[in-house]
Protein backbone atom coordinates (compact mmCIF):
# COMPACT_ATOMS: atom_id res chain seq x y z
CA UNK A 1 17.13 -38.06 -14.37
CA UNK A 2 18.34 -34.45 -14.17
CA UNK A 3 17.95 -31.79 -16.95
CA UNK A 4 19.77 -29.04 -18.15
CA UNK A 5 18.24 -25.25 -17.71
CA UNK A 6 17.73 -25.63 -21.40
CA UNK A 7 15.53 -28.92 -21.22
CA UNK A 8 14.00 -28.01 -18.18
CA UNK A 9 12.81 -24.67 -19.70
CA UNK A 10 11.29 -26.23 -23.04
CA UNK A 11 9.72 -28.71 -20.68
CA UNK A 12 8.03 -25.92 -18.51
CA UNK A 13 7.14 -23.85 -22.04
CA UNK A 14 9.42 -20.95 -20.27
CA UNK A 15 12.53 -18.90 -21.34
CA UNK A 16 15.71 -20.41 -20.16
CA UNK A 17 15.94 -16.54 -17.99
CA UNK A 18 12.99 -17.27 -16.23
CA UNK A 19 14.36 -20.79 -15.35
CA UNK A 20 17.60 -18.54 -14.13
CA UNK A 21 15.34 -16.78 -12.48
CA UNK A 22 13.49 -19.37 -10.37
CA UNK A 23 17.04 -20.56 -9.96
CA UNK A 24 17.60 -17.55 -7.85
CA UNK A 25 14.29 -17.58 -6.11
CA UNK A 26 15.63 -21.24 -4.54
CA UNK A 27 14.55 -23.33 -7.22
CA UNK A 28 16.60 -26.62 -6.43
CA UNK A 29 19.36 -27.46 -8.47
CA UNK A 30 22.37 -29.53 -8.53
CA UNK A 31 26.16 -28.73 -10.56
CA UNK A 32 26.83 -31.35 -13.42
CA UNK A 33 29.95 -32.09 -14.82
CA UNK A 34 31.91 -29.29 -16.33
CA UNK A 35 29.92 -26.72 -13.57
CA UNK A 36 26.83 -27.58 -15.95
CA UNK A 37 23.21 -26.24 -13.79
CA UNK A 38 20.90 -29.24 -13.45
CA UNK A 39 17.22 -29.55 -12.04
CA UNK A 40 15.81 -32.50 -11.06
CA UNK A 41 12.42 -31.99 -13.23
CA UNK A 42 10.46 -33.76 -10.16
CA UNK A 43 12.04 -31.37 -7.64
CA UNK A 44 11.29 -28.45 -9.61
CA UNK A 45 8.02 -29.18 -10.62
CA UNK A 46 7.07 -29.45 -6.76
CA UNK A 47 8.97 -26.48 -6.23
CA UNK A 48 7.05 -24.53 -8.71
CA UNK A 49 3.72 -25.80 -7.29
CA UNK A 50 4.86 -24.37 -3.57
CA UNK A 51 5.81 -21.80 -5.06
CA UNK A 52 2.16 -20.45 -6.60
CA UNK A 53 0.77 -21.85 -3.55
CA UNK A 54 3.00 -19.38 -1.63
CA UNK A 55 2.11 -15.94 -4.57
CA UNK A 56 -1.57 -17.13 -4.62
CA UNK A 57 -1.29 -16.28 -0.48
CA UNK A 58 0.58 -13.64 -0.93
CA UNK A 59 -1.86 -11.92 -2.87
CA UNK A 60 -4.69 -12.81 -0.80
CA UNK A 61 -2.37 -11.31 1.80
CA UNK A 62 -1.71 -8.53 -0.20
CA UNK A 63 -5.43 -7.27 -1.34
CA UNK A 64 -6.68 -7.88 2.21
CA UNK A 65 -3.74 -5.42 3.36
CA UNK A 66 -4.48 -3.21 0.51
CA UNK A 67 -8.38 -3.39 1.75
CA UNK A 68 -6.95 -2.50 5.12
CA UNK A 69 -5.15 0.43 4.00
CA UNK A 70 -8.07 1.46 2.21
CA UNK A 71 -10.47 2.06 4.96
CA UNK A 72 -7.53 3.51 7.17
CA UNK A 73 -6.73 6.11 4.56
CA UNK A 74 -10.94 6.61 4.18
CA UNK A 75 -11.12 6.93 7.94
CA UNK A 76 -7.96 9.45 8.08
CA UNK A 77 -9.91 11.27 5.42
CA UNK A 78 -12.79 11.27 7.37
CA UNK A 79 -11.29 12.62 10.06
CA UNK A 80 -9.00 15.11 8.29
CA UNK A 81 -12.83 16.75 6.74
CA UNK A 82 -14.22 16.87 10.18
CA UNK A 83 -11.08 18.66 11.50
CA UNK A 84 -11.15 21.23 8.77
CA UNK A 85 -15.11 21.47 8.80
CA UNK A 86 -14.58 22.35 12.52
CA UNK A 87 -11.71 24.64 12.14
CA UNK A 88 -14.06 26.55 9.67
CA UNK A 89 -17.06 26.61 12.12
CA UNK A 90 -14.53 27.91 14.76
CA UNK A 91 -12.77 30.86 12.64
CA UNK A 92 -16.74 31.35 11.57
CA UNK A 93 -17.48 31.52 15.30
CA UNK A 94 -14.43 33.93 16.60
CA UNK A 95 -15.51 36.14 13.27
CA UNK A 96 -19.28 36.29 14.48
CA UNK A 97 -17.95 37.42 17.78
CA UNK A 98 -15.50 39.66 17.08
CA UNK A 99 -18.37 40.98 14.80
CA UNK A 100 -20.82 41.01 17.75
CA UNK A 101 -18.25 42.75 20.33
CA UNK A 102 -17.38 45.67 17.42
CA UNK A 103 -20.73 46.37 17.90
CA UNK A 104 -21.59 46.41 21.56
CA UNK A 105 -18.06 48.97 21.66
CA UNK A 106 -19.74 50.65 19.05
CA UNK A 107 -23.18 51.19 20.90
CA UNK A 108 -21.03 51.59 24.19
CA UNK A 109 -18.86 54.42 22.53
CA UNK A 110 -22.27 56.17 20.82
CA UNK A 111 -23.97 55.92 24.22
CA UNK A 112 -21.06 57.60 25.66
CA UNK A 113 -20.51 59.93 23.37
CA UNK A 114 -24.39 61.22 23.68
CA UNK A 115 -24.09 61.53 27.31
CA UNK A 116 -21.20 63.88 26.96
């Protein structure tokens, strides 16, 4: 025996929306007399079980992507700190030689000027 959105919705302790809802997530229904929306309560029951079957995997699906994403974006980090650690110990280099060849000029340009 079919029901009504109405009956099927008091039946399933749900708003007669979220039954509309379902409806447009593939919940199976069939048109009544007068265009009236009716669900088979069996058929919809086993629709609703398939259905939080399906979410339940979903979200498994979902936190084991999100898990994924996790260590990707910790790895990316990872390697973002080690890029900019060693573009610091490079500009920290090229300063300590620039440093070092100011001063051999500088002797160079002393010793030169003495012999003069």
């Amino acid at each position: 025996m079919f029901m009504t959105v109405r009956e099927f919705a008091h039946d399933e302790g749900v708003s007669q929306s979220t039954v509309r809802r379902w409806i447009d997530e593939g919940l199976p229904t069939k048109i009544g007399p007068a265009g009236i929306i009716l669900v088979d309560p069996e058929e919809g029951r086993d629709w609703l079980l398939e259905r939080d079957d399906r979410t339940a995997d979903d979200e498994a699906d979902d936190e084991a992507d999100d898990e994924a994403d996790d260590e990707a974006d910790d790895e990316a980090g990872d390697e973002a700190d080690d890029e900019a650690d060693d573009e610091a110990d490079d500009e920290a280099d090229d300063e300590a030689d620039d440093e070092a060849d100011d001063e051999a000029d500088d002797e160079a340009d002393d010793e030169a000027e003495e012999t003069w």
